[in-house]
Protein backbone atom coordinates (compact mmCIF):
# COMPACT_ATOMS: atom_id res chain seq x y z
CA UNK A 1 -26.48 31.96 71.38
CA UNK A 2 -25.50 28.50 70.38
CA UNK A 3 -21.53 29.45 70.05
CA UNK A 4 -21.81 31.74 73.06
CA UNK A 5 -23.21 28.52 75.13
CA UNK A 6 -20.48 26.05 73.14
CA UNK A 7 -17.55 28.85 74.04
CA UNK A 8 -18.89 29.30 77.82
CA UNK A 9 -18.65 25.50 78.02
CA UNK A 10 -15.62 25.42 76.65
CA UNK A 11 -13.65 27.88 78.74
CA UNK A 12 -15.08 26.26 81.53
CA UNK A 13 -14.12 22.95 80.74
CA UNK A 14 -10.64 24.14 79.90
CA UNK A 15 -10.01 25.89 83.34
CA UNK A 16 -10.87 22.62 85.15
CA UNK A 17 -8.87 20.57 83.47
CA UNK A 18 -5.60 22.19 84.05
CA UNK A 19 -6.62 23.56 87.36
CA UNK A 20 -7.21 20.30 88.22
CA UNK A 21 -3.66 19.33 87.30
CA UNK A 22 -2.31 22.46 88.84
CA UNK A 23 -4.27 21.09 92.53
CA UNK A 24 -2.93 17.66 91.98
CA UNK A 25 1.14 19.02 91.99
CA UNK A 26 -0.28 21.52 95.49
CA UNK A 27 -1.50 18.23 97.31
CA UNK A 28 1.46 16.21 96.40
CA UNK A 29 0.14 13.44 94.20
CA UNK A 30 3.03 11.32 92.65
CA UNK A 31 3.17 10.19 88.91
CA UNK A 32 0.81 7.24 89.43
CA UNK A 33 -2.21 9.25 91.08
CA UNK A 34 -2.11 11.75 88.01
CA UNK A 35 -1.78 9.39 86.15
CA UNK A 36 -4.66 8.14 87.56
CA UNK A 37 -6.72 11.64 87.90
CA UNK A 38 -5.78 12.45 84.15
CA UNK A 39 -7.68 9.16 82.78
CA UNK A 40 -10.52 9.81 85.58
CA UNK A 41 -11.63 12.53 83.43
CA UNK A 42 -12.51 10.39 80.86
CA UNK A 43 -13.85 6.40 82.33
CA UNK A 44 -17.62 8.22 82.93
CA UNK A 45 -17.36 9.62 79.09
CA UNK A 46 -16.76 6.54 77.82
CA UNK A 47 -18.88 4.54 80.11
CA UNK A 48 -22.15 6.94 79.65
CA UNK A 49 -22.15 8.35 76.20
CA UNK A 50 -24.21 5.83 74.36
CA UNK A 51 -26.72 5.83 77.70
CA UNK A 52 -27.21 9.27 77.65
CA UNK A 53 -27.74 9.33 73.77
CA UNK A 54 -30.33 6.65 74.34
CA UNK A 55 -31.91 8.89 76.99
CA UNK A 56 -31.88 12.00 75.15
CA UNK A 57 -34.13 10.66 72.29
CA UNK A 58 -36.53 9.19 74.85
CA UNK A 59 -36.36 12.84 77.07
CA UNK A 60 -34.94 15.37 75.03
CA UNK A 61 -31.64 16.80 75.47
CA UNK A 62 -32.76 19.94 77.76
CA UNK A 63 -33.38 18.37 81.20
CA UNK A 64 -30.66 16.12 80.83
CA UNK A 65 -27.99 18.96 79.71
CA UNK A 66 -29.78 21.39 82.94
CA UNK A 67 -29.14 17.91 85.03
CA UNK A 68 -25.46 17.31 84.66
CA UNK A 69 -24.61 20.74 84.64
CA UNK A 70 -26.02 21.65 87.89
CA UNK A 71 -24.73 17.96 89.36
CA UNK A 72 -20.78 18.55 87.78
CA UNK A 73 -20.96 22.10 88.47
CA UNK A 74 -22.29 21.29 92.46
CA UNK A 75 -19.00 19.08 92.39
CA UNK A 76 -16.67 21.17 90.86
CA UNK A 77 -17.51 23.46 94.22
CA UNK A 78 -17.39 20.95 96.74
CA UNK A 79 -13.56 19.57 95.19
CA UNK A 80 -11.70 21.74 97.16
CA UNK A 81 -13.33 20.48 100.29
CA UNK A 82 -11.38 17.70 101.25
CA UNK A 83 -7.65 18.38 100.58
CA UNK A 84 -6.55 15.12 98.81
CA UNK A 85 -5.10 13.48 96.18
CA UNK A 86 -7.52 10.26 96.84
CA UNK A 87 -10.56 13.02 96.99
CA UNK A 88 -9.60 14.84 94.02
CA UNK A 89 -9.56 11.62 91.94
CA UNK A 90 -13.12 10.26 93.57
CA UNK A 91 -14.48 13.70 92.64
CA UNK A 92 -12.90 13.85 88.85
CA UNK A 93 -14.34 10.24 88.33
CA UNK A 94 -17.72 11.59 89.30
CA UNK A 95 -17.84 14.48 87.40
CA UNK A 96 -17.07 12.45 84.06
CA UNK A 97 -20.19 10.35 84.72
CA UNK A 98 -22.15 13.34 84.24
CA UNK A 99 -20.45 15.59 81.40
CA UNK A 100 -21.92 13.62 78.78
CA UNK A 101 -25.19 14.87 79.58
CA UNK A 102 -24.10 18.42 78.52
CA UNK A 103 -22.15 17.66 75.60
CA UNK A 104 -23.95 14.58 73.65
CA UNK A 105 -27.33 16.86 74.82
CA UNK A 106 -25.69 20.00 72.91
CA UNK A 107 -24.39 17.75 69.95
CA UNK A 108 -28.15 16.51 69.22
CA UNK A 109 -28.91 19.77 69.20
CA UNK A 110 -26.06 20.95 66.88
CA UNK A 111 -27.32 18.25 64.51
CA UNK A 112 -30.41 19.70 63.78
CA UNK A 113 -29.87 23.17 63.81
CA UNK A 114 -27.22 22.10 60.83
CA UNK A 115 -29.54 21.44 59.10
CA UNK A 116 -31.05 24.71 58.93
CA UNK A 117 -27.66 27.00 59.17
CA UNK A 118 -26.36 25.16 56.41
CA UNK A 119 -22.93 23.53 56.26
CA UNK A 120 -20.90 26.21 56.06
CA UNK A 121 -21.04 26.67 59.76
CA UNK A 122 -20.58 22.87 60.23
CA UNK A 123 -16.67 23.67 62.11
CA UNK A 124 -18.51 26.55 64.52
CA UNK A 125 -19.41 24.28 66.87
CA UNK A 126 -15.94 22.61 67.44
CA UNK A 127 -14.33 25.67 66.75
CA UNK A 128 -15.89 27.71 69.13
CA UNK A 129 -15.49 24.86 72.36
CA UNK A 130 -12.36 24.80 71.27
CA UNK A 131 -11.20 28.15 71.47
CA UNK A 132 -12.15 28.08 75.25
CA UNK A 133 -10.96 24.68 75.83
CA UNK A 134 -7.02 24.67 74.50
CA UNK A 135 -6.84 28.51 73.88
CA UNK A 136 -8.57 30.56 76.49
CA UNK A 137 -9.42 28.43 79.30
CA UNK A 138 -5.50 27.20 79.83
CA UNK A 139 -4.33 30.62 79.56
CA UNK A 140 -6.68 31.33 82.19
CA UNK A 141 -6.65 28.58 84.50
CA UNK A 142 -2.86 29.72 86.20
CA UNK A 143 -3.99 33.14 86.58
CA UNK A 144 -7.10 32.05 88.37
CA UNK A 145 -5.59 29.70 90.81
CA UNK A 146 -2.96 32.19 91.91
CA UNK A 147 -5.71 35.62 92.31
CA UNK A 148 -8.35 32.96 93.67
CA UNK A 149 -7.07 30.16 95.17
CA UNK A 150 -7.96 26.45 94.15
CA UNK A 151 -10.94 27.12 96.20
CA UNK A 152 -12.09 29.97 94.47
CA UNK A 153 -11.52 28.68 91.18
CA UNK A 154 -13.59 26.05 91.84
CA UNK A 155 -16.20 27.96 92.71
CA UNK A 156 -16.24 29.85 89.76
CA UNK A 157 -15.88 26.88 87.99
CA UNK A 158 -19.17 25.75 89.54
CA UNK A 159 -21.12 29.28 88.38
CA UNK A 160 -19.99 28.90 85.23
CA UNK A 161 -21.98 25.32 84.54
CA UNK A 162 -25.09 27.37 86.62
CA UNK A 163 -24.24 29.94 83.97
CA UNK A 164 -24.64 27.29 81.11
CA UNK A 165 -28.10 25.91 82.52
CA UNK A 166 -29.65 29.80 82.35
CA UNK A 167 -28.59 29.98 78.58
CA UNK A 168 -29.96 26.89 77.79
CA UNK A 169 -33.39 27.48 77.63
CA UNK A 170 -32.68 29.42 74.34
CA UNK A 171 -30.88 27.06 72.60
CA UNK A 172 -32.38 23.57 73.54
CA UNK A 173 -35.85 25.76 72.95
CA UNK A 174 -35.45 25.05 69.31
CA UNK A 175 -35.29 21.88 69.14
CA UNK A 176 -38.25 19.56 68.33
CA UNK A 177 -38.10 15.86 68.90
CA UNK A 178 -38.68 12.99 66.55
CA UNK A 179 -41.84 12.13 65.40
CA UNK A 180 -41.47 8.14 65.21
CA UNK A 181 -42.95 6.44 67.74
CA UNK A 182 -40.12 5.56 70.54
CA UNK A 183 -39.84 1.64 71.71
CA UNK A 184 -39.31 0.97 75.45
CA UNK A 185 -36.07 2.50 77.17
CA UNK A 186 -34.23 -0.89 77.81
CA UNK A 187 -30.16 -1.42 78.43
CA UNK A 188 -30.83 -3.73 75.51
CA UNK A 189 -30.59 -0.11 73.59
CA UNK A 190 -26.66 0.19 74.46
CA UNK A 191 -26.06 -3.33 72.15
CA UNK A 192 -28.57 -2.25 69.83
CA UNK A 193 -26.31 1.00 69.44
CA UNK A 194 -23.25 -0.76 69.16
CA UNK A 195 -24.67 -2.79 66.93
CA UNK A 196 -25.47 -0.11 64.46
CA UNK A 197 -21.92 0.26 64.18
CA UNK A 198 -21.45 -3.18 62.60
CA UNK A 199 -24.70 -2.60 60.64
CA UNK A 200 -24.50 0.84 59.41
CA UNK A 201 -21.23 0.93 56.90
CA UNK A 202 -21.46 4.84 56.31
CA UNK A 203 -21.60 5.51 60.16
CA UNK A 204 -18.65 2.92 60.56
CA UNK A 205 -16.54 4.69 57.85
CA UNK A 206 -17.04 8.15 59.88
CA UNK A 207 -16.67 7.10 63.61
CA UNK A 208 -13.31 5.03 62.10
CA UNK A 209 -11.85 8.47 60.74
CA UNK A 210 -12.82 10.39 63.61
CA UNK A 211 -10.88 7.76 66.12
CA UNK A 212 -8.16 8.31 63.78
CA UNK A 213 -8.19 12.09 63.33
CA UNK A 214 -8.95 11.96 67.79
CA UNK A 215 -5.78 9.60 67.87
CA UNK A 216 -3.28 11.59 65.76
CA UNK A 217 -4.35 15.04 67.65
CA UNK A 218 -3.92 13.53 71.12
CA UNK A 219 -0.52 11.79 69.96
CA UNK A 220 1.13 15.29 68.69
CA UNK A 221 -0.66 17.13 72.05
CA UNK A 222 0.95 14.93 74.08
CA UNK A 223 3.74 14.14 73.08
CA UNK A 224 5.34 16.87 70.59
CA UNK A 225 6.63 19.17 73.37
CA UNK A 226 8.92 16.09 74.93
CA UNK A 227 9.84 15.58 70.91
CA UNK A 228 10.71 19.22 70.74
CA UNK A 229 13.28 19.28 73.46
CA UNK A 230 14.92 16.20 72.71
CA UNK A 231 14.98 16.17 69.28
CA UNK A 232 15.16 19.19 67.97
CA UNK A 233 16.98 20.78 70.95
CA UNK A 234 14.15 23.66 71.74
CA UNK A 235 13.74 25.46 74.75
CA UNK A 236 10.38 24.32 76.81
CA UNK A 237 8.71 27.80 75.21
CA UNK A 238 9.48 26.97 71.56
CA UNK A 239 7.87 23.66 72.18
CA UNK A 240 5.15 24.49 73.65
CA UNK A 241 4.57 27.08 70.59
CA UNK A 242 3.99 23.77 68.44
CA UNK A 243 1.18 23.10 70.28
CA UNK A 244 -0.38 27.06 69.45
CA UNK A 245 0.78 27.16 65.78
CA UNK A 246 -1.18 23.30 65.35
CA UNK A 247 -4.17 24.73 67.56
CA UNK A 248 -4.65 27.87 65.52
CA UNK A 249 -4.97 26.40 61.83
CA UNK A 250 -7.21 23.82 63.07
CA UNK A 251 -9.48 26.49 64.75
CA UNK A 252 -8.86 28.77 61.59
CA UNK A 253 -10.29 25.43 59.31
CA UNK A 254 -13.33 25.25 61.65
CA UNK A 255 -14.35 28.66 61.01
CA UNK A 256 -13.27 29.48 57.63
CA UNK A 257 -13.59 26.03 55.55
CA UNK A 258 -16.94 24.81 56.10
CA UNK A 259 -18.35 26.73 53.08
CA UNK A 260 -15.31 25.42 50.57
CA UNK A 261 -16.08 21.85 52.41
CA UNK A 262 -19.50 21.98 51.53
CA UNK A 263 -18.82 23.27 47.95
CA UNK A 264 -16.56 20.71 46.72
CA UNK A 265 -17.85 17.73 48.80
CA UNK A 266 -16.72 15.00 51.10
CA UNK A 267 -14.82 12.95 48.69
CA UNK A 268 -12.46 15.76 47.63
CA UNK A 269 -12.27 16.80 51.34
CA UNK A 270 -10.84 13.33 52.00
CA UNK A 271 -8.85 13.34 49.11
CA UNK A 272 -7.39 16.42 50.12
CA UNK A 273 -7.09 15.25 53.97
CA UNK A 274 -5.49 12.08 52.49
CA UNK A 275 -2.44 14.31 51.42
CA UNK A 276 -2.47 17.46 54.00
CA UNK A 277 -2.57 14.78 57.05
CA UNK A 278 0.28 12.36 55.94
CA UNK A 279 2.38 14.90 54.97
CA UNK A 280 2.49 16.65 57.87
CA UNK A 281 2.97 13.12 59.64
CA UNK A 282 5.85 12.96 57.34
CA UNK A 283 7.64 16.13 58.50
CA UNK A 284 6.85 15.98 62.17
CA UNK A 285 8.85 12.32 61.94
CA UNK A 286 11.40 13.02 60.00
CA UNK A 287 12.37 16.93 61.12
CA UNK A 288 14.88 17.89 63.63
CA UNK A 289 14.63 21.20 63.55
CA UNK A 290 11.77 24.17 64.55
CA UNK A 291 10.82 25.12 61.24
CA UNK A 292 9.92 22.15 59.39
CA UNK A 293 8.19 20.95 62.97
CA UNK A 294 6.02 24.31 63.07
CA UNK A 295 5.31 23.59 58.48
CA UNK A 296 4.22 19.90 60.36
CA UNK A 297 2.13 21.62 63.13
CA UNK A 298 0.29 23.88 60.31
CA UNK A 299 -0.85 21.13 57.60
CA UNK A 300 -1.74 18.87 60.20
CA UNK A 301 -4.16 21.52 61.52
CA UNK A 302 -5.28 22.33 58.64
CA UNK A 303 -5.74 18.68 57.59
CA UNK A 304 -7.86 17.54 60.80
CA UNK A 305 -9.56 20.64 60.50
CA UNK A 306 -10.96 20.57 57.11
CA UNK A 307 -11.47 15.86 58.23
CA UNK A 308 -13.78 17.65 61.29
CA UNK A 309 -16.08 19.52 59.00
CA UNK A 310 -16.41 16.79 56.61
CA UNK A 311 -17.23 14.44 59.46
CA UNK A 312 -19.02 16.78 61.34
CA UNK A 313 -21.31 17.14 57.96
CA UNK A 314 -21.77 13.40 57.46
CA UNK A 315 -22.57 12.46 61.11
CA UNK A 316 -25.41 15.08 61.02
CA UNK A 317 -26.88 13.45 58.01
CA UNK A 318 -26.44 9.89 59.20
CA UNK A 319 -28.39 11.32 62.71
CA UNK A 320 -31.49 12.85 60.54
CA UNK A 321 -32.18 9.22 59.49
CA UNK A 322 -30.76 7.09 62.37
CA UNK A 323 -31.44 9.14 65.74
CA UNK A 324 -29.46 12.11 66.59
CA UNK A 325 -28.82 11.29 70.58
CA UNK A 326 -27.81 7.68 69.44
CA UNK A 327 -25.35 9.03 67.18
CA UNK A 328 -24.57 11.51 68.99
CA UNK A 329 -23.77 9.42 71.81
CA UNK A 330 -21.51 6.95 69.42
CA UNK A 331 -19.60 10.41 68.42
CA UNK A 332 -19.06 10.97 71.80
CA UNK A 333 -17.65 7.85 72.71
CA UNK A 334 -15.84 7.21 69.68
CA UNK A 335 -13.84 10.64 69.98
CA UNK A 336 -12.33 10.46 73.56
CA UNK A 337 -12.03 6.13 72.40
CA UNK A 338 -9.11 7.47 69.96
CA UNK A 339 -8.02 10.39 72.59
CA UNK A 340 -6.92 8.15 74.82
CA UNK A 341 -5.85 5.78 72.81
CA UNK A 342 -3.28 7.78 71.21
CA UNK A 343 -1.81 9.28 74.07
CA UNK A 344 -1.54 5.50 76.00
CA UNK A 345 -1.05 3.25 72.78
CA UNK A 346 0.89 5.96 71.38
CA UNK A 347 2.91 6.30 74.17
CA UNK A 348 4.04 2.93 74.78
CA UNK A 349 4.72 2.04 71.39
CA UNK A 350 7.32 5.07 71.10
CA UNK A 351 8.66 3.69 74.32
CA UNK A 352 9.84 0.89 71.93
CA UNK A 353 9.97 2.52 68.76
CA UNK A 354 10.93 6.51 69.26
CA UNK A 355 8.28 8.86 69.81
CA UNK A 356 9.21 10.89 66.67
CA UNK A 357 8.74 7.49 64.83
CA UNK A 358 5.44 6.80 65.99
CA UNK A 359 4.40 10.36 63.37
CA UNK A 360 5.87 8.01 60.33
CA UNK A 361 3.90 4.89 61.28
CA UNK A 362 0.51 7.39 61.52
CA UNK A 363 1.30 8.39 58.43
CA UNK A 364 1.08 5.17 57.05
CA UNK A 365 -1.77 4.33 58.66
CA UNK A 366 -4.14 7.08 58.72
CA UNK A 367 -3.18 7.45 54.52
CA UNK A 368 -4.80 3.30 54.40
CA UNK A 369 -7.59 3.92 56.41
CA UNK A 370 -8.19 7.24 54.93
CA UNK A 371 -7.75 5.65 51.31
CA UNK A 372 -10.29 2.57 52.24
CA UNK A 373 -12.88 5.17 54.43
CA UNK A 374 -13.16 8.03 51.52
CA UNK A 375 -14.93 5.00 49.17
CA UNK A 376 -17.57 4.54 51.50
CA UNK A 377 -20.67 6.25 49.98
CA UNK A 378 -23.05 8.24 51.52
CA UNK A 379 -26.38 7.16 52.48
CA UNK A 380 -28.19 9.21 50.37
CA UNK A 381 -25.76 8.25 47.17
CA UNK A 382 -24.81 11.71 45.67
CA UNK A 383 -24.41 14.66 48.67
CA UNK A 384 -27.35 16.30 49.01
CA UNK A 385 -26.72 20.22 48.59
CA UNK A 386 -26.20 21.86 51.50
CA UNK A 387 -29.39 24.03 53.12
CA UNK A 388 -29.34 27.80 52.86
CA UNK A 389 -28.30 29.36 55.69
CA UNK A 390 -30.58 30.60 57.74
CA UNK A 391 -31.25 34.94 57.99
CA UNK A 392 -29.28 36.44 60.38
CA UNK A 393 -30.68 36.88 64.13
């Protein structure tokens, strides 16, 4: 029930973003208002994820996920209301104010139930929201708008998150809270959280390689289609297949990998990332033609795949002792922290430098912080073994 809720959320997320993009072009918006809507999407994630962690140790993750569900979903329906650019972008900024509260809620969750499904299952999570979120829900998003209108995507958008709050109950049913006494709920919680980053050198070394790993996937999302055509002289399609063949080794790694991660442990995971990820930095930045571009697209999948599990692993452990909703809600704003800051940063340092360029320097960088991050030792010293998974339901 877990991946069916993580899939259903997902797809739905993965509809709305591109229908969203799809309503923009209808209503005429120019570069700088989707501009604008695009980073809408993510000023409440960034603004609210440590909050909401906060406020799901002190409430629990249920009423909080059942909260922003029905509140984004009740938006999602009323978008189409109002047929405007300006609209569109008041109602995008809105509904990232309140996504957090399903996804840090479900990621608390996911941390404890880890614990007893064992770590081979560590990528399902991911994997499974991201199946319906770059796979599914994009393929379905065009065919949707033209059968139903914007207005009747929307709506179905909006049933879908109604959807989410009726599975709930099963999944957020299992989780107990934390037996240590809580202190007051205070906005002196959001420095204390931030402050855990300074203090906490294990939790540093993870949030730093999941901004990187965030970074590097936004950078070659965004920005290897327009390297495609221009260097490599592809056709739109054969671009746009760089994206799929990346996509589907990463999604494979989620699924497959997490028993062989949890067998040979973190530090030979990041040893291994430390060579999959550069080299496929390597031949994205120095190829010109499709195959060596789709050999880049597969390591690097494979690399950030295998980095997720690892992290995924490690951030679970590090929320068993610290607080899973605070560190959930750090995860949270960490990961969309490097999204956008590869696809800005990234972005107007290949104005400068190339765009295909910008892979080499990654390379570089992501092999030093990689190098420096994989000697951090877990809290516990040695890795604990993983749990055994739990009988089938």
């Amino acid at each position: 029930m877990f991946a069916a809720l993580s899939s259903v959320m997902g797809l739905s997320v993965g509809v709305a973003k591109v229908s969203t993009t799809l309503y923009a072009l209808e209503l005429g918006a120019d570069e700088a208002l989707l501009g604008l809507i695009s980073g809408s999407q993510s000023v409440g994630v960034l603004l609210m994820s440590i909050p909401i962690g906060l406020l799901v140790d002190h409430l629990g993750p249920s009423r909080l996920f059942v909260l922003g569900s029905l509140v984004a979903g009740s938006l999602y329906m009323a978008l189409p209301a109002v047929p405007s650019p300006v609209f569109l972008l008041a109602c995008t900024t809105a509904i990232s104010f309140f996504m957090p509260m399903r996804f840090v809620s479900l990621s608390t969750v996911f941390m404890q139930q880890l614990e007893t499904v064992g770590e081979a299952k560590a990528g399902w999570y991911r994997g499974t929201h991201m199946v319906g979120m770059f796979l599914l829900g994009p393929m379905l998003a065009a065919g949707l708008t033209k059968a139903l209108g914007f207005s009747g995507t929307y709506r179905l958008i909006g049933v879908s998150f109604l959807i989410t709050v009726l599975m709930s109950p099963i999944v957020f049913g299992r989780y107990t809270a934390r037996s240590s006494p809580r202190g007051a709920l205070r906005l002196s919680g959001v420095r204390s959280d931030l402050a855990l980053l300074a203090q906490d050198v294990e939790l540093r070394s993870v949030c730093l390689i999941e901004f990187a790993a965030q970074s590097i996937n936004s950078f070659f999302m965004f920005f290897i289609i327009p390297i495609g055509v221009a260097v490599a002289d592809l056709t739109p399609a054969e671009a746009s297949g760089l994206l799929a063949w990346q996509g589907v080794t990463f999604i494979f790694a989620l699924f497959s990998l997490g028993g062989l991660v949890g067998r040979v442990g973190h530090e030979r995971v990041y040893l291994a990332s430390l060579v999959l990820v550069p080299s496929a930095l390597l031949l994205l930045g120095l190829s010109r033609d499709l195959t060596p571009l789709r050999a880049g697209g597969l390591l690097l999948g494979l690399g950030l795949g295998v980095l997720q599990i690892a992290n995924l692993t490690r951030i679970a452990r590090i929320g068993a002792r610290a607080g899973r909703g605070k560190v959930a809600g750090l995860q949270a704003l960490v990961g969309p922290s490097g999204g956008l800051f590869g696809s800005t940063v990234g972005g107007l340092m290949g104005r400068s430098l190339g765009l295909q360029s910008m892979f080499l320097l990654l390379s570089v960088f992501f092999g030093v912080l990689l190098a420096v991050a994989r000697r951090t030792p877990s809290a516990a010293g040695v890795s604990p073994t993983p749990a055994e998974p739990a009988a089938a339901e």
